[in-house]
N, C-alpha and C. Protein backbone atom coordinates (compact mmCIF):
# COMPACT_ATOMS: atom_id res chain seq x y z
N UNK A 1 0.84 -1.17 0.00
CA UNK A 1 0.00 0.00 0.00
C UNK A 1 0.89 1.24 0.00
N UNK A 2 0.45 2.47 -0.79
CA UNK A 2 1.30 3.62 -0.79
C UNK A 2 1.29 4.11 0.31
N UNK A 3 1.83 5.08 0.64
CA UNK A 3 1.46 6.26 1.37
C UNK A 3 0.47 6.89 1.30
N UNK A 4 0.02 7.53 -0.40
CA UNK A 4 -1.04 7.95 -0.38
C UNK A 4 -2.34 7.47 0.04
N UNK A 5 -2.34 5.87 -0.50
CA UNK A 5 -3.64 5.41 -0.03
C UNK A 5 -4.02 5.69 1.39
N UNK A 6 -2.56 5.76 2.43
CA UNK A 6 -2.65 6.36 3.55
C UNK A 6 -3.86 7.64 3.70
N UNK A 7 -3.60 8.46 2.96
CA UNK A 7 -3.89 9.34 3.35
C UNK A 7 -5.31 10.00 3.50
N UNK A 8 -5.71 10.29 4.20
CA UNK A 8 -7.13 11.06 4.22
C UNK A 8 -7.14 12.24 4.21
N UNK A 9 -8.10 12.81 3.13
CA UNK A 9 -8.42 14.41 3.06
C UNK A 9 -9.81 14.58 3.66
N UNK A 10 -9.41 15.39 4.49
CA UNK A 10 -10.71 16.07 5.93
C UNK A 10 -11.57 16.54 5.12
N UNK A 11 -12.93 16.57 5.29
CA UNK A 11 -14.00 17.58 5.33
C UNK A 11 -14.39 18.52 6.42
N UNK A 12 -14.70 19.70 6.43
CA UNK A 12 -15.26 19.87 7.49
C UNK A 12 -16.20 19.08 8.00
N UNK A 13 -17.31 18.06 7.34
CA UNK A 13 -18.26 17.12 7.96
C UNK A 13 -17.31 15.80 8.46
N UNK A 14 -16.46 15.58 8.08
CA UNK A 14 -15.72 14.48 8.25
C UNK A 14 -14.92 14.98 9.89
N UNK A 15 -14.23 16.28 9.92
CA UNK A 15 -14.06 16.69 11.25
C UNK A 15 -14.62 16.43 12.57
N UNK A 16 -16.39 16.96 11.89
CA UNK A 16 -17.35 17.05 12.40
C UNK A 16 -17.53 16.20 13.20
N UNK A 17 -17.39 14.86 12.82
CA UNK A 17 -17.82 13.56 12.69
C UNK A 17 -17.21 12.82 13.76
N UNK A 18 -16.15 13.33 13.74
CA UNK A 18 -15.01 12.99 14.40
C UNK A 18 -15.35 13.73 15.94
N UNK A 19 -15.27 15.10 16.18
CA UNK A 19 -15.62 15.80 17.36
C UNK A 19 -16.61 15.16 18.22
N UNK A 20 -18.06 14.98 17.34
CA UNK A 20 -19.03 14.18 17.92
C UNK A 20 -18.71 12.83 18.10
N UNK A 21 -17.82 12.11 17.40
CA UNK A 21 -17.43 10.65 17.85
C UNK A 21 -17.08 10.63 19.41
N UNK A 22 -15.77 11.53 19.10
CA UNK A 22 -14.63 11.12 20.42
C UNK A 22 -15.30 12.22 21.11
N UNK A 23 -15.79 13.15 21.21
CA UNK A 23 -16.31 14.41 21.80
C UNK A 23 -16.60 13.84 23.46
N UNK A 24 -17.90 12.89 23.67
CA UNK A 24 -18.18 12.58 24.65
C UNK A 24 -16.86 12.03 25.99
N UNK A 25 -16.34 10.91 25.11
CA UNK A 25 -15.48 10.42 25.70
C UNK A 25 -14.12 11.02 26.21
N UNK A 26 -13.83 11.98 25.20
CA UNK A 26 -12.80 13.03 24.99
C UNK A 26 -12.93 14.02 26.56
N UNK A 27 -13.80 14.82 26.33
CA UNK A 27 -14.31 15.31 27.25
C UNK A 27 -14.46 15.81 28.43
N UNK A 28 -14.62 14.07 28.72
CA UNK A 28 -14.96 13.41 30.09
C UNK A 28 -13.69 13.39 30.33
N UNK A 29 -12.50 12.76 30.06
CA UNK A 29 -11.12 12.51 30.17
C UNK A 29 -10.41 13.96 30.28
N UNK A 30 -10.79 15.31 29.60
CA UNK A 30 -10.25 16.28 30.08
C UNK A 30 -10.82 16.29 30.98
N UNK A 31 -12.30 17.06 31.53
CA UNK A 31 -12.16 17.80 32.60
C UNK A 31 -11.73 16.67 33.63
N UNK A 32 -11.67 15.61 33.49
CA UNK A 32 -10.81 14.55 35.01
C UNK A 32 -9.68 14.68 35.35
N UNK A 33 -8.86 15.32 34.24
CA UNK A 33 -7.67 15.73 34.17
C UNK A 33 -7.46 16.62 35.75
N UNK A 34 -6.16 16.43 36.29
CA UNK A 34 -5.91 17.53 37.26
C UNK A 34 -5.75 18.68 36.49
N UNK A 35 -5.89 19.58 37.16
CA UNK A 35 -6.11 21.77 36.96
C UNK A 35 -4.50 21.75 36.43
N UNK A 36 -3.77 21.37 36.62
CA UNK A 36 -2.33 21.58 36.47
C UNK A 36 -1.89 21.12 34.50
N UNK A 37 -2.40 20.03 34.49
CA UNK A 37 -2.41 19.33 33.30
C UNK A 37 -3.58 19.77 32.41
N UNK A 38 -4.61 19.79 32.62
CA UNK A 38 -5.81 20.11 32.14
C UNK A 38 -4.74 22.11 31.28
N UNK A 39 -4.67 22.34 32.22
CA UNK A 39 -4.20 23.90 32.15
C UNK A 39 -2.89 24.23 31.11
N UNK A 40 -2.21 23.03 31.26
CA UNK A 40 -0.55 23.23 30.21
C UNK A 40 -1.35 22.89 28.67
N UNK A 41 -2.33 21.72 28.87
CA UNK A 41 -3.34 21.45 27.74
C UNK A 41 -3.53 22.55 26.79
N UNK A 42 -4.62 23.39 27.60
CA UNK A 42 -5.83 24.65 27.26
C UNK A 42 -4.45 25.54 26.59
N UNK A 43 -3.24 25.44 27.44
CA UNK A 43 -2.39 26.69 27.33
C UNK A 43 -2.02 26.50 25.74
N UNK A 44 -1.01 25.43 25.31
CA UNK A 44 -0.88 25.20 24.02
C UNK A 44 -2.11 25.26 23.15
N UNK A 45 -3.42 24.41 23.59
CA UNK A 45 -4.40 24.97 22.44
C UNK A 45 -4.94 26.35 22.05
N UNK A 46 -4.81 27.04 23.36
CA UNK A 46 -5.08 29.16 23.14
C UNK A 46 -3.78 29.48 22.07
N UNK A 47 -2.77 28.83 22.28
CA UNK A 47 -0.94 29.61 22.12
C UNK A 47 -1.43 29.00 20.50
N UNK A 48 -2.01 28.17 20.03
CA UNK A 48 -2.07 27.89 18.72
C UNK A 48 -3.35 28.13 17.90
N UNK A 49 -4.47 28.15 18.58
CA UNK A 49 -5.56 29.11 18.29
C UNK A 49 -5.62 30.95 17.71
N UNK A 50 -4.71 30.91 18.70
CA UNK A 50 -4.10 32.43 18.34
C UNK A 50 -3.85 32.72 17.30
N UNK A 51 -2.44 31.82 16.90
CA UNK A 51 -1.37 31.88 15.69
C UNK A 51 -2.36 31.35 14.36
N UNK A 52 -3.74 30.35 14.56
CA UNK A 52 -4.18 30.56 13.47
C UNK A 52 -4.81 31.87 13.14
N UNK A 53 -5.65 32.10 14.35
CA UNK A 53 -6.29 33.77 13.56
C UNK A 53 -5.43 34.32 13.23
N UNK A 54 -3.95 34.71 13.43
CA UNK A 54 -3.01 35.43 13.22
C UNK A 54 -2.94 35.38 11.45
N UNK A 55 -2.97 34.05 11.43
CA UNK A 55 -2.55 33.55 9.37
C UNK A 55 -4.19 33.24 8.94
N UNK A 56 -5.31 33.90 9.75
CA UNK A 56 -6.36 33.19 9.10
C UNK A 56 -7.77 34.46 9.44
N UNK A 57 -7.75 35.43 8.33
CA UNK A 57 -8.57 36.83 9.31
C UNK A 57 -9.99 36.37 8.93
N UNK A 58 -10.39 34.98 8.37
CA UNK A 58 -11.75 34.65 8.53
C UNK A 58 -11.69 33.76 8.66
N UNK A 59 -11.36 33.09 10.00
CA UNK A 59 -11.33 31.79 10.87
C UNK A 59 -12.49 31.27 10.45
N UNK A 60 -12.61 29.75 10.60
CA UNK A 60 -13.42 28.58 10.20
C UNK A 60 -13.32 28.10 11.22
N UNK A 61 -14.34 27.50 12.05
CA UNK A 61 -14.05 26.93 13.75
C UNK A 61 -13.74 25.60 13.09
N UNK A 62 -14.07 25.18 11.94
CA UNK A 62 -13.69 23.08 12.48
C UNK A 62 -12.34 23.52 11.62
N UNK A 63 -12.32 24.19 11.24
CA UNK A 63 -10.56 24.46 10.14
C UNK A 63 -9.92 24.54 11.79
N UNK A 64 -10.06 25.23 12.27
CA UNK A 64 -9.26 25.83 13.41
C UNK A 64 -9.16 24.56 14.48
N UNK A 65 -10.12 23.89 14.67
CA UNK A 65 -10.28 22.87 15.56
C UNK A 65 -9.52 21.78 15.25
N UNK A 66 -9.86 21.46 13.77
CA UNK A 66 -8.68 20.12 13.45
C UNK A 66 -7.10 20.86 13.53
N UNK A 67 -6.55 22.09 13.23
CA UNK A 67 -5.19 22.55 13.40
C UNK A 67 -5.17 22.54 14.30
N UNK A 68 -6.01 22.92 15.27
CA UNK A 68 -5.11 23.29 16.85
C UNK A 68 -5.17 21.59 17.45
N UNK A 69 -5.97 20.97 17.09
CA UNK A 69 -6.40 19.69 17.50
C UNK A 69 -4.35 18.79 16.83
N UNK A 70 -4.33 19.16 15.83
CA UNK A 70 -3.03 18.37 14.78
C UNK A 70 -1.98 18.67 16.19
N UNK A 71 -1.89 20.19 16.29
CA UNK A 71 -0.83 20.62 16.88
C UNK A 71 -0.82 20.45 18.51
N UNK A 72 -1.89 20.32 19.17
CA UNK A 72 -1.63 20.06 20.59
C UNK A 72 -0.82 18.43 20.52
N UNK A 73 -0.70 18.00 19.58
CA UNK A 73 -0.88 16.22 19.69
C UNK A 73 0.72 16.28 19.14
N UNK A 74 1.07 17.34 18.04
CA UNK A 74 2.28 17.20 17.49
C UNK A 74 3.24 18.02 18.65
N UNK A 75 2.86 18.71 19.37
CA UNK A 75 3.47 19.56 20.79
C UNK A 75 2.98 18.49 22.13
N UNK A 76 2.64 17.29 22.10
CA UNK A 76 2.62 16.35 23.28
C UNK A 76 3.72 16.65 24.08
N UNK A 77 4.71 16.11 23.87
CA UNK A 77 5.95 16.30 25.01
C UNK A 77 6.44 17.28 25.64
N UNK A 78 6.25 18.22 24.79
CA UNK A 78 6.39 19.58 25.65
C UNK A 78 5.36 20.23 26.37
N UNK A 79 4.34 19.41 26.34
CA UNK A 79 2.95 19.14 26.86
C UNK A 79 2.93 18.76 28.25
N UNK A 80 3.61 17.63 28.33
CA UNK A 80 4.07 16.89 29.04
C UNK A 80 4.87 17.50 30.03
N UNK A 81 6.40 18.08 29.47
CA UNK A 81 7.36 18.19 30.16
C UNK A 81 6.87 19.78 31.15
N UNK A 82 5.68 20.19 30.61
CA UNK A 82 5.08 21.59 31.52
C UNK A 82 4.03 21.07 32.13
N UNK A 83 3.73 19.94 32.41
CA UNK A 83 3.32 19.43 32.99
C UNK A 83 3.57 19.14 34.49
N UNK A 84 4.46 19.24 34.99
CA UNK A 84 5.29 18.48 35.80
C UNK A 84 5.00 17.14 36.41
N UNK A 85 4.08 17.21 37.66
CA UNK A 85 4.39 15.67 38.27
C UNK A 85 3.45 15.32 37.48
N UNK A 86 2.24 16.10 36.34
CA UNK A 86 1.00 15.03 35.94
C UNK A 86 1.45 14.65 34.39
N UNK A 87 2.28 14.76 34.09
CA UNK A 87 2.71 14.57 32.74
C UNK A 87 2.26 13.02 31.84
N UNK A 88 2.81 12.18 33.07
CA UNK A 88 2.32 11.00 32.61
C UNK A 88 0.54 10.53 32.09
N UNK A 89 0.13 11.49 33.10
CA UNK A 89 -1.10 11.38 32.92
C UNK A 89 -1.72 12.49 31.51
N UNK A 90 -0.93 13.47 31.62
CA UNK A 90 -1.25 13.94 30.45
C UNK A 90 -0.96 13.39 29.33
N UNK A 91 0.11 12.85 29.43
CA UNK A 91 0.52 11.21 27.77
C UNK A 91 -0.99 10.74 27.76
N UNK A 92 -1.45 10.23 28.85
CA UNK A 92 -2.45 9.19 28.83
C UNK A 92 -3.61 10.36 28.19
N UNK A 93 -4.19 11.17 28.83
CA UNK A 93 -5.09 12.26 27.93
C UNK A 93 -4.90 12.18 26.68
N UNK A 94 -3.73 12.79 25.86
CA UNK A 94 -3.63 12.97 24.83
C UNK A 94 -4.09 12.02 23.95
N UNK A 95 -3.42 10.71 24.42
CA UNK A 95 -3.81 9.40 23.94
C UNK A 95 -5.19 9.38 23.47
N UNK A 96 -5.89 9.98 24.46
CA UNK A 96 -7.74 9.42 24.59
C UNK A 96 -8.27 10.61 23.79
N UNK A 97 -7.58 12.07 23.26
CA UNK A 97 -8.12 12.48 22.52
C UNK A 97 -8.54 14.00 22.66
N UNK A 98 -8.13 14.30 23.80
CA UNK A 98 -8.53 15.81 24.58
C UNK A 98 -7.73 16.36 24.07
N UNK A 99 -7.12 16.90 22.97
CA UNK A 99 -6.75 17.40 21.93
C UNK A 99 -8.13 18.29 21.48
N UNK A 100 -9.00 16.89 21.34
CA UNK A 100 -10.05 17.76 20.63
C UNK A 100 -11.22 18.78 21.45
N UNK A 101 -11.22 19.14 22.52
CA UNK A 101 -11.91 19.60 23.76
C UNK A 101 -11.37 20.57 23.72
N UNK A 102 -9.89 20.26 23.73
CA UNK A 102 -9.42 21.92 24.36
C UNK A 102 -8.80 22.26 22.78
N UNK A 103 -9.02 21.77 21.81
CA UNK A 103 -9.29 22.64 20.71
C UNK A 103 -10.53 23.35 20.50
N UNK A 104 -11.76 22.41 20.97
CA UNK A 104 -12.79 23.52 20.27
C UNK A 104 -12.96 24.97 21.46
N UNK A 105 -12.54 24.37 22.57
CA UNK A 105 -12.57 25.72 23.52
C UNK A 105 -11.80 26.83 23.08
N UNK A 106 -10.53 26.45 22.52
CA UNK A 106 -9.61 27.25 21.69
C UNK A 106 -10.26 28.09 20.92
N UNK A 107 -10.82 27.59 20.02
CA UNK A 107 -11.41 27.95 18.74
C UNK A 107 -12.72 28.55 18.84
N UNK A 108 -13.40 28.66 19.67
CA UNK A 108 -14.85 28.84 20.58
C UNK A 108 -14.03 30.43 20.92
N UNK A 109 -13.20 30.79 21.75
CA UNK A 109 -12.78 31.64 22.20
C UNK A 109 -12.08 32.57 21.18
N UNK A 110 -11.60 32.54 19.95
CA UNK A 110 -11.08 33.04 19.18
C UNK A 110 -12.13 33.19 18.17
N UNK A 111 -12.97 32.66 17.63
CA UNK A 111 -14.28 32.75 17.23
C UNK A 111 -15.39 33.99 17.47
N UNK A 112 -15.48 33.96 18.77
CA UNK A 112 -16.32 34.83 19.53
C UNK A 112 -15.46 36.61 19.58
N UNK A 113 -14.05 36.48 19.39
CA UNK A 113 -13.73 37.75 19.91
C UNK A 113 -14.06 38.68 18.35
């Protein structure tokens, strides 16, 4: 199999799809998160929410949600390492998908201003 066959091109409904999949479960796994971890989370998804409105002066919330969603997940370890003692547990978050939570809060908040 190629690579390409790898590959999937997003829809915004296909995003969509996705938010409401893992959304519930997602969720639930952030806010359980400790305030400490939960918080280094939110921090990278605002710090990259930002930088899209910055390159994007008519933001799209699921455009914005799957980027900030790509990038909290591709910024894990440094996720992690500002994490301090909950880090491990923040690996385990990421894992389950709270990427996508504290992206749409991201994007919810940059949206609205």
């Amino acid at each position: 199999m190629s690579s390409e066959m790898g590959e999937t091109h997003r829809t915004g409904q296909d995003i969509n799809d996705e938010i409401v999949h893992f959304g519930g479960q997602a969720e639930s796994v952030f806010s359980s998160l400790a305030e400490q971890g939960r918080l280094s989370i939110q921090k990278k998804a605002d710090e990259l929410a930002a930088q899209y409105l910055e390159s994007n002066p008519n933001p799209d919330y699921y455009d914005c949600v799957k980027i900030v969603a790509e990038g909290v997940l591709t910024a894990g370890n440094e996720i992690k390492a500002s994490s301090g003692s909950w880090g491990e547990s923040v690996e385990a978050a990421l894992g389950a998908g709270v990427d996508i939570p504290a992206a749409k809060i991201a994007c919810k908040r940059i949206s609205m201003s």
